[in-house]
PDB file of N, CA and C in Angstrom:
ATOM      1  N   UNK A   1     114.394 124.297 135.037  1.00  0.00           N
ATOM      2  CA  UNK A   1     114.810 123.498 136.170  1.00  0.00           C
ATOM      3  C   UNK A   1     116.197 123.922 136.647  1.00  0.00           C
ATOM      4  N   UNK A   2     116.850 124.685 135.687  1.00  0.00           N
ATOM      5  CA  UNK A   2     118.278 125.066 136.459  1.00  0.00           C
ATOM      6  C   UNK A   2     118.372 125.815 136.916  1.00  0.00           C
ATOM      7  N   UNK A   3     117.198 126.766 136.875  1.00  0.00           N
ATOM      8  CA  UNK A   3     117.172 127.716 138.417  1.00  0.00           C
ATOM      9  C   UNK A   3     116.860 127.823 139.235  1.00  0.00           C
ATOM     10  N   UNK A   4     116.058 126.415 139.102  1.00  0.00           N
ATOM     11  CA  UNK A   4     115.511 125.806 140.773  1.00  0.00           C
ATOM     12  C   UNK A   4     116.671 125.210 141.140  1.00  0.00           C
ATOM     13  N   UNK A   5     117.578 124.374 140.469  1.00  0.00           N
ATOM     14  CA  UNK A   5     118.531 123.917 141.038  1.00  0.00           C
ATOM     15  C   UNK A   5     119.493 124.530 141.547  1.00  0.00           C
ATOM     16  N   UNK A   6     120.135 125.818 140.861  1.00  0.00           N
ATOM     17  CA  UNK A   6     120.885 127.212 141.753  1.00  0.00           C
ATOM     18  C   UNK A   6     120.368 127.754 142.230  1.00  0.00           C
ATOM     19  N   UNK A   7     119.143 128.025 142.876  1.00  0.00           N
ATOM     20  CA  UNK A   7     118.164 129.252 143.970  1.00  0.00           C
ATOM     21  C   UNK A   7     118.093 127.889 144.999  1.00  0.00           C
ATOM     22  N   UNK A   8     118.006 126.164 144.639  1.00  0.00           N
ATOM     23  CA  UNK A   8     117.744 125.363 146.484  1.00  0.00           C
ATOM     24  C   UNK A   8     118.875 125.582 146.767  1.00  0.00           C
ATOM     25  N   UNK A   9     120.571 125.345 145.851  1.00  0.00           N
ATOM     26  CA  UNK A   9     121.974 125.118 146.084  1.00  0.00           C
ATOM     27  C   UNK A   9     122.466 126.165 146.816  1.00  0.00           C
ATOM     28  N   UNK A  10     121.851 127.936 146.630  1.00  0.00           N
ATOM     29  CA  UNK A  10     122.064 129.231 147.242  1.00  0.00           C
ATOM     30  C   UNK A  10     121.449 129.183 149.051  1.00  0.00           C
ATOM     31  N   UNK A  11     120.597 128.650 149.210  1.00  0.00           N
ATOM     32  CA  UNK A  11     119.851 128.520 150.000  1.00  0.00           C
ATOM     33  C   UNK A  11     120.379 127.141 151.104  1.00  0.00           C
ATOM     34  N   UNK A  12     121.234 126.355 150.550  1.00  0.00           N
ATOM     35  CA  UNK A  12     121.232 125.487 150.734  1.00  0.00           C
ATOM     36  C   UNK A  12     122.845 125.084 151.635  1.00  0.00           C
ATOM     37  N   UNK A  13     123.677 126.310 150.337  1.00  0.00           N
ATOM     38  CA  UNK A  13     124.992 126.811 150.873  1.00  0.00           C
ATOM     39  C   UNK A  13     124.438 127.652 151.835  1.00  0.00           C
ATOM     40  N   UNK A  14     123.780 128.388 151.712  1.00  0.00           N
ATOM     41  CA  UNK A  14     123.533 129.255 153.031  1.00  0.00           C
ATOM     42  C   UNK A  14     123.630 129.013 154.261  1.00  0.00           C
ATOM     43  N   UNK A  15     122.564 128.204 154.702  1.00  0.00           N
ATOM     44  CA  UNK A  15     122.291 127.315 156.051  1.00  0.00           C
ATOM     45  C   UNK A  15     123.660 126.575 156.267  1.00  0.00           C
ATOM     46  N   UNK A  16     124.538 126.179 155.252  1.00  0.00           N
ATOM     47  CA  UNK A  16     125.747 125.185 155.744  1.00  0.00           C
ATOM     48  C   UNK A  16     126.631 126.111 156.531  1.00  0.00           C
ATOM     49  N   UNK A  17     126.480 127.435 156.100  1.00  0.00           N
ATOM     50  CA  UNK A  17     127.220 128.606 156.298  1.00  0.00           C
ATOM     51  C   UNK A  17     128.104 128.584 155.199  1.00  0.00           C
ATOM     52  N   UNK A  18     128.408 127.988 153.964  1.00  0.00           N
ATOM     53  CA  UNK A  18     129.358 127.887 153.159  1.00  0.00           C
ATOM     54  C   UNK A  18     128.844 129.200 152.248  1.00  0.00           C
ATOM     55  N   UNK A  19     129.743 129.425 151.182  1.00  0.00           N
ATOM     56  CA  UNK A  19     129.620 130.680 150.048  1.00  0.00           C
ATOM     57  C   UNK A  19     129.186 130.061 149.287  1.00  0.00           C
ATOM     58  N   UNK A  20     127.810 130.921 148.270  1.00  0.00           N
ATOM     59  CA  UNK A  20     127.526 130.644 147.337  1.00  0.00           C
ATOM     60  C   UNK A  20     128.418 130.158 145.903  1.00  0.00           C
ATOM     61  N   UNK A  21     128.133 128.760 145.270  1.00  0.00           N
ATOM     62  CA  UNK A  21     128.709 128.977 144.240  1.00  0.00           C
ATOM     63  C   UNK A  21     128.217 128.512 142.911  1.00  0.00           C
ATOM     64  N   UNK A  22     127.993 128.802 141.880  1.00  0.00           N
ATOM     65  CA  UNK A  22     127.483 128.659 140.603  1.00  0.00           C
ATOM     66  C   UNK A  22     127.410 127.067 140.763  1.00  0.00           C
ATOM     67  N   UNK A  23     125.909 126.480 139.936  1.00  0.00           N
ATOM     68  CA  UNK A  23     125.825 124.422 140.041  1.00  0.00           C
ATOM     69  C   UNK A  23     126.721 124.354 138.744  1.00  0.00           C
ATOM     70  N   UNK A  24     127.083 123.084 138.826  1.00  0.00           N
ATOM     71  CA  UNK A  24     128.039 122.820 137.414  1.00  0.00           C
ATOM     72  C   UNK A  24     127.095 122.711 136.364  1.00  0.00           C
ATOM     73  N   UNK A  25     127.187 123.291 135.369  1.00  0.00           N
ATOM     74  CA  UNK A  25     126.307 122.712 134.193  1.00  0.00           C
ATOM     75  C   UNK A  25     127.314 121.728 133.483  1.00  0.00           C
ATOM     76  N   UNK A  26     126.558 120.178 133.720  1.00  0.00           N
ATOM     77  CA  UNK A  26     126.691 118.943 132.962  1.00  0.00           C
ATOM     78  C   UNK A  26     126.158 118.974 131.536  1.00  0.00           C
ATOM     79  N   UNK A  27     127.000 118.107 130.827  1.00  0.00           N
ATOM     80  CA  UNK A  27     126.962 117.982 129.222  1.00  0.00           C
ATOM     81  C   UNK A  27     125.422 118.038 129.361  1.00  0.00           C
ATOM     82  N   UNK A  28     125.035 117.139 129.469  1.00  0.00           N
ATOM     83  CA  UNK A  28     123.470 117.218 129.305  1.00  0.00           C
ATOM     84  C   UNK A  28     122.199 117.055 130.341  1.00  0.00           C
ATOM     85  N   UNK A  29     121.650 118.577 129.879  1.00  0.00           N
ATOM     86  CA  UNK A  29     120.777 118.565 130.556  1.00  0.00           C
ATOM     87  C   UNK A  29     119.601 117.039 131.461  1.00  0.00           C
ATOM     88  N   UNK A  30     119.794 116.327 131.158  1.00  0.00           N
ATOM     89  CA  UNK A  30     119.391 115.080 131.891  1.00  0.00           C
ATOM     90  C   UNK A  30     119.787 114.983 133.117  1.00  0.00           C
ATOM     91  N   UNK A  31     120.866 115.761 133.427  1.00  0.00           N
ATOM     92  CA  UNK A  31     121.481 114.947 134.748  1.00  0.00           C
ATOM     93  C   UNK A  31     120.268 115.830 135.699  1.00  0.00           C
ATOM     94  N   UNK A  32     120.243 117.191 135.045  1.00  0.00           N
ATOM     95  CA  UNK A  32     119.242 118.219 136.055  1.00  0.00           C
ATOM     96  C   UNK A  32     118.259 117.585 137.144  1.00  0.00           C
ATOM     97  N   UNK A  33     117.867 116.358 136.981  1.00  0.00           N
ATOM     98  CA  UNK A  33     117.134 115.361 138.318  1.00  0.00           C
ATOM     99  C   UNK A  33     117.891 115.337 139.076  1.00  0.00           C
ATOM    100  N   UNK A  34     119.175 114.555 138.655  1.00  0.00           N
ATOM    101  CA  UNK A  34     119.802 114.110 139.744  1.00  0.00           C
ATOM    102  C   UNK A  34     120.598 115.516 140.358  1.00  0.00           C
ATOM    103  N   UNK A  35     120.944 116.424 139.941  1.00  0.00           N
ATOM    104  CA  UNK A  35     121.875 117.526 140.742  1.00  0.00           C
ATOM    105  C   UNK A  35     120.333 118.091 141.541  1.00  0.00           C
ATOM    106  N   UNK A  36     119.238 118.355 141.228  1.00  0.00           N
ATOM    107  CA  UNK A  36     118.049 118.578 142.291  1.00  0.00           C
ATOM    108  C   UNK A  36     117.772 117.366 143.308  1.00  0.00           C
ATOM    109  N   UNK A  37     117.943 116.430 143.403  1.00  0.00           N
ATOM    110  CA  UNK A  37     118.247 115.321 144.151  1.00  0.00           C
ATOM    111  C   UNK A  37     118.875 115.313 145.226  1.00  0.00           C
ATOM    112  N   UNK A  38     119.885 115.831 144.515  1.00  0.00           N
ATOM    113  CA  UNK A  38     121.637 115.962 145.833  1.00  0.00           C
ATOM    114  C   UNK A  38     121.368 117.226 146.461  1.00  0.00           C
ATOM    115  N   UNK A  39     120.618 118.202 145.868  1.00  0.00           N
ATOM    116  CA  UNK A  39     120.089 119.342 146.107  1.00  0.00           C
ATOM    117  C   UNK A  39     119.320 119.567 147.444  1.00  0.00           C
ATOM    118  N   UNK A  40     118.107 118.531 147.151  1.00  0.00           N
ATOM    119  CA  UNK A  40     117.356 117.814 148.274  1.00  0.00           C
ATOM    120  C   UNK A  40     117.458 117.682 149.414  1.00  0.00           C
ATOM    121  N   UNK A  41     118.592 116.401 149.212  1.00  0.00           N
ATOM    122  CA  UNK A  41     118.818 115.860 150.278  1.00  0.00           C
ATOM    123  C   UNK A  41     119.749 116.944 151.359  1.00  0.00           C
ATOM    124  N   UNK A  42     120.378 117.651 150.663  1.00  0.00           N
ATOM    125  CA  UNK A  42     121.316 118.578 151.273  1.00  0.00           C
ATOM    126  C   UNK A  42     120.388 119.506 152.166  1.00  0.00           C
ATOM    127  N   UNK A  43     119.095 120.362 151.755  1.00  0.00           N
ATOM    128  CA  UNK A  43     118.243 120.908 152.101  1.00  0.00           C
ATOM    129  C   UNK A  43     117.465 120.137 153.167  1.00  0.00           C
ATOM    130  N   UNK A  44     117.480 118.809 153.197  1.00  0.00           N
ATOM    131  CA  UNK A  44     116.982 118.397 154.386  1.00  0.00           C
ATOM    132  C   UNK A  44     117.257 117.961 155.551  1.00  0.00           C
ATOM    133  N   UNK A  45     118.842 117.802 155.325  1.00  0.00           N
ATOM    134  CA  UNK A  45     119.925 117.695 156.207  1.00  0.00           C
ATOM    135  C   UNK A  45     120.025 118.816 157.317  1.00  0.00           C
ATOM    136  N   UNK A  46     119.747 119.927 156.340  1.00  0.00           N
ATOM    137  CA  UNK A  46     120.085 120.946 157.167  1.00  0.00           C
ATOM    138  C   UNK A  46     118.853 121.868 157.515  1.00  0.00           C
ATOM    139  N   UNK A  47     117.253 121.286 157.268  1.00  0.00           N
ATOM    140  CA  UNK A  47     116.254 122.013 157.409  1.00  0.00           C
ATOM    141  C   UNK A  47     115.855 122.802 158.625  1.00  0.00           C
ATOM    142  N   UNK A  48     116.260 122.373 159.893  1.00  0.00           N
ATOM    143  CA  UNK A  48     116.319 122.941 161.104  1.00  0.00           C
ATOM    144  C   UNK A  48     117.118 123.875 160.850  1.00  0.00           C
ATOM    145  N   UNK A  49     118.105 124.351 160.278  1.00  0.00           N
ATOM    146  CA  UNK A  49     118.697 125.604 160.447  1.00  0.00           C
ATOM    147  C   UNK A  49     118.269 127.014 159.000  1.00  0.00           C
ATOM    148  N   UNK A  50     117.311 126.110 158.853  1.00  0.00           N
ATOM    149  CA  UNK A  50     116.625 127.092 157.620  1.00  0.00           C
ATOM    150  C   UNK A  50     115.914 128.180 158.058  1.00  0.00           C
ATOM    151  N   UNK A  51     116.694 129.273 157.998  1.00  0.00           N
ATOM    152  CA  UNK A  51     115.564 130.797 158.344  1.00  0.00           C
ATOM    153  C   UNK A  51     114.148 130.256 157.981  1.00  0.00           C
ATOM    154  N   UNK A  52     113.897 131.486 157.795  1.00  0.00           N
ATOM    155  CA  UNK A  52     112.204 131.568 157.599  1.00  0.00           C
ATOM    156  C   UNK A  52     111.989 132.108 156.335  1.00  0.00           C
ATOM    157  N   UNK A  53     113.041 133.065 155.909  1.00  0.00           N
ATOM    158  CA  UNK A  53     113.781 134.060 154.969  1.00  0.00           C
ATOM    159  C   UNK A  53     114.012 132.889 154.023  1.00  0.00           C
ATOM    160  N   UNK A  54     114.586 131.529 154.591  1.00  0.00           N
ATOM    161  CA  UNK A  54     115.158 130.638 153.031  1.00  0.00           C
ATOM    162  C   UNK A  54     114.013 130.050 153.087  1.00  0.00           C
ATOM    163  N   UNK A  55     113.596 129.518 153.848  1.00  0.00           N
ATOM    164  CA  UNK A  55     112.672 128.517 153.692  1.00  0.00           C
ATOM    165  C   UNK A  55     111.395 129.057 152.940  1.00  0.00           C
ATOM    166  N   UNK A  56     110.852 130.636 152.813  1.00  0.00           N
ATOM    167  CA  UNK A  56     110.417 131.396 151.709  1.00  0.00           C
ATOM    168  C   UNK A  56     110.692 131.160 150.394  1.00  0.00           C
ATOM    169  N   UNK A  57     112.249 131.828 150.487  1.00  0.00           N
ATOM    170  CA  UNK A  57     112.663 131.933 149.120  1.00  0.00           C
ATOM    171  C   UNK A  57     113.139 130.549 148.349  1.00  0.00           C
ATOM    172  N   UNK A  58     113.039 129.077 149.070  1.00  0.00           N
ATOM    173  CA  UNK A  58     113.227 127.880 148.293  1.00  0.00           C
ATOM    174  C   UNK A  58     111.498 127.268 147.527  1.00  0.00           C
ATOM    175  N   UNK A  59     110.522 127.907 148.621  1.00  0.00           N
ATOM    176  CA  UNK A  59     109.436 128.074 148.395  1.00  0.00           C
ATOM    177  C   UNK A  59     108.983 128.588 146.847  1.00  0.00           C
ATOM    178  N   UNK A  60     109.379 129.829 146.986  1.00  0.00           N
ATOM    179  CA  UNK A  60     109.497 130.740 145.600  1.00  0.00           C
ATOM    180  C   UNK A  60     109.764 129.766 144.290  1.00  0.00           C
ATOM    181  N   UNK A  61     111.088 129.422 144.440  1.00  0.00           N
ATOM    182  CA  UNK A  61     111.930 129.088 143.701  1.00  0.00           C
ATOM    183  C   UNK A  61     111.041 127.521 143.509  1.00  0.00           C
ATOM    184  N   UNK A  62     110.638 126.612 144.041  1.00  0.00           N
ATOM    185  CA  UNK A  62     109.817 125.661 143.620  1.00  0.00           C
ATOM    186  C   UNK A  62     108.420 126.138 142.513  1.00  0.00           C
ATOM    187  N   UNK A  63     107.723 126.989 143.583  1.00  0.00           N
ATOM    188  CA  UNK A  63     106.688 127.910 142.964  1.00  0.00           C
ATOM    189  C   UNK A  63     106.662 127.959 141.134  1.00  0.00           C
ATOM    190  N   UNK A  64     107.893 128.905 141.061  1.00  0.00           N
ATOM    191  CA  UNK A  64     108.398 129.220 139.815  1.00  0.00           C
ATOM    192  C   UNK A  64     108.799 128.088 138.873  1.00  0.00           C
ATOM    193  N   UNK A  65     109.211 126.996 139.486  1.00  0.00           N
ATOM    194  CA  UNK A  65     109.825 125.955 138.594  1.00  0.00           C
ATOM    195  C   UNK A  65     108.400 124.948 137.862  1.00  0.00           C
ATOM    196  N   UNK A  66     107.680 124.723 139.267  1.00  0.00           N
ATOM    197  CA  UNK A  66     106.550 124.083 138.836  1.00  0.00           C
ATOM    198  C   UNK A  66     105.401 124.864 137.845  1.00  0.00           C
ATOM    199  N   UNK A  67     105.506 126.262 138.153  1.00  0.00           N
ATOM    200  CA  UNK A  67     104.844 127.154 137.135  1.00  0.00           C
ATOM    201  C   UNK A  67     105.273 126.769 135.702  1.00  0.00           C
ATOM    202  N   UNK A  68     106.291 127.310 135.747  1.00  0.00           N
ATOM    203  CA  UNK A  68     107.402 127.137 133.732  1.00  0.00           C
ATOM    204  C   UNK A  68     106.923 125.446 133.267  1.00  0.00           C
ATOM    205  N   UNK A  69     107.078 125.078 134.447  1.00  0.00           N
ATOM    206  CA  UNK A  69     107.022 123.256 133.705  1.00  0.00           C
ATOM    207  C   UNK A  69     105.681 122.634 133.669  1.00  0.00           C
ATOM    208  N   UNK A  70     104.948 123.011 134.390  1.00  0.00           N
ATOM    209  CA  UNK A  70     103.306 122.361 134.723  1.00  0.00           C
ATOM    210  C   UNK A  70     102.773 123.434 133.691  1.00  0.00           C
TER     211      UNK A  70
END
């Protein structure tokens, strides 16, 4: 799950136009819902300005997460 959470956050800085930057890793892994959460919402804020290019590669990056975990 924490590389779904840094591949939406890459994607996510992208569209803001901001620079990529590493997610914080919290003491414990638990919080990983909630930083995909804030993740989310950020991604939907800004979904109109989502290439086609991110909106792929957040695709991917779900793809992959639900693969490892399902």
């Amino acid at each position: 799950m924490r590389a779904l959470v840094q591949a939406l956050a890459d994607v996510s800085a992208e569209a803001e136009g901001q620079p990529q930057r590493p997610v914080s890793r919290l003491p414990n892994d638990m919080h990983l819902p909630d930083q995909l959460q804030v993740i989310g919402v950020d991604l939907l804020e800004f979904e109109s300005k989502l290439t086609e290019e991110q909106k792929r590669r957040a695709d991917e990056a779900i793809a992959r997460a639900r693969t490892a975990l399902f």
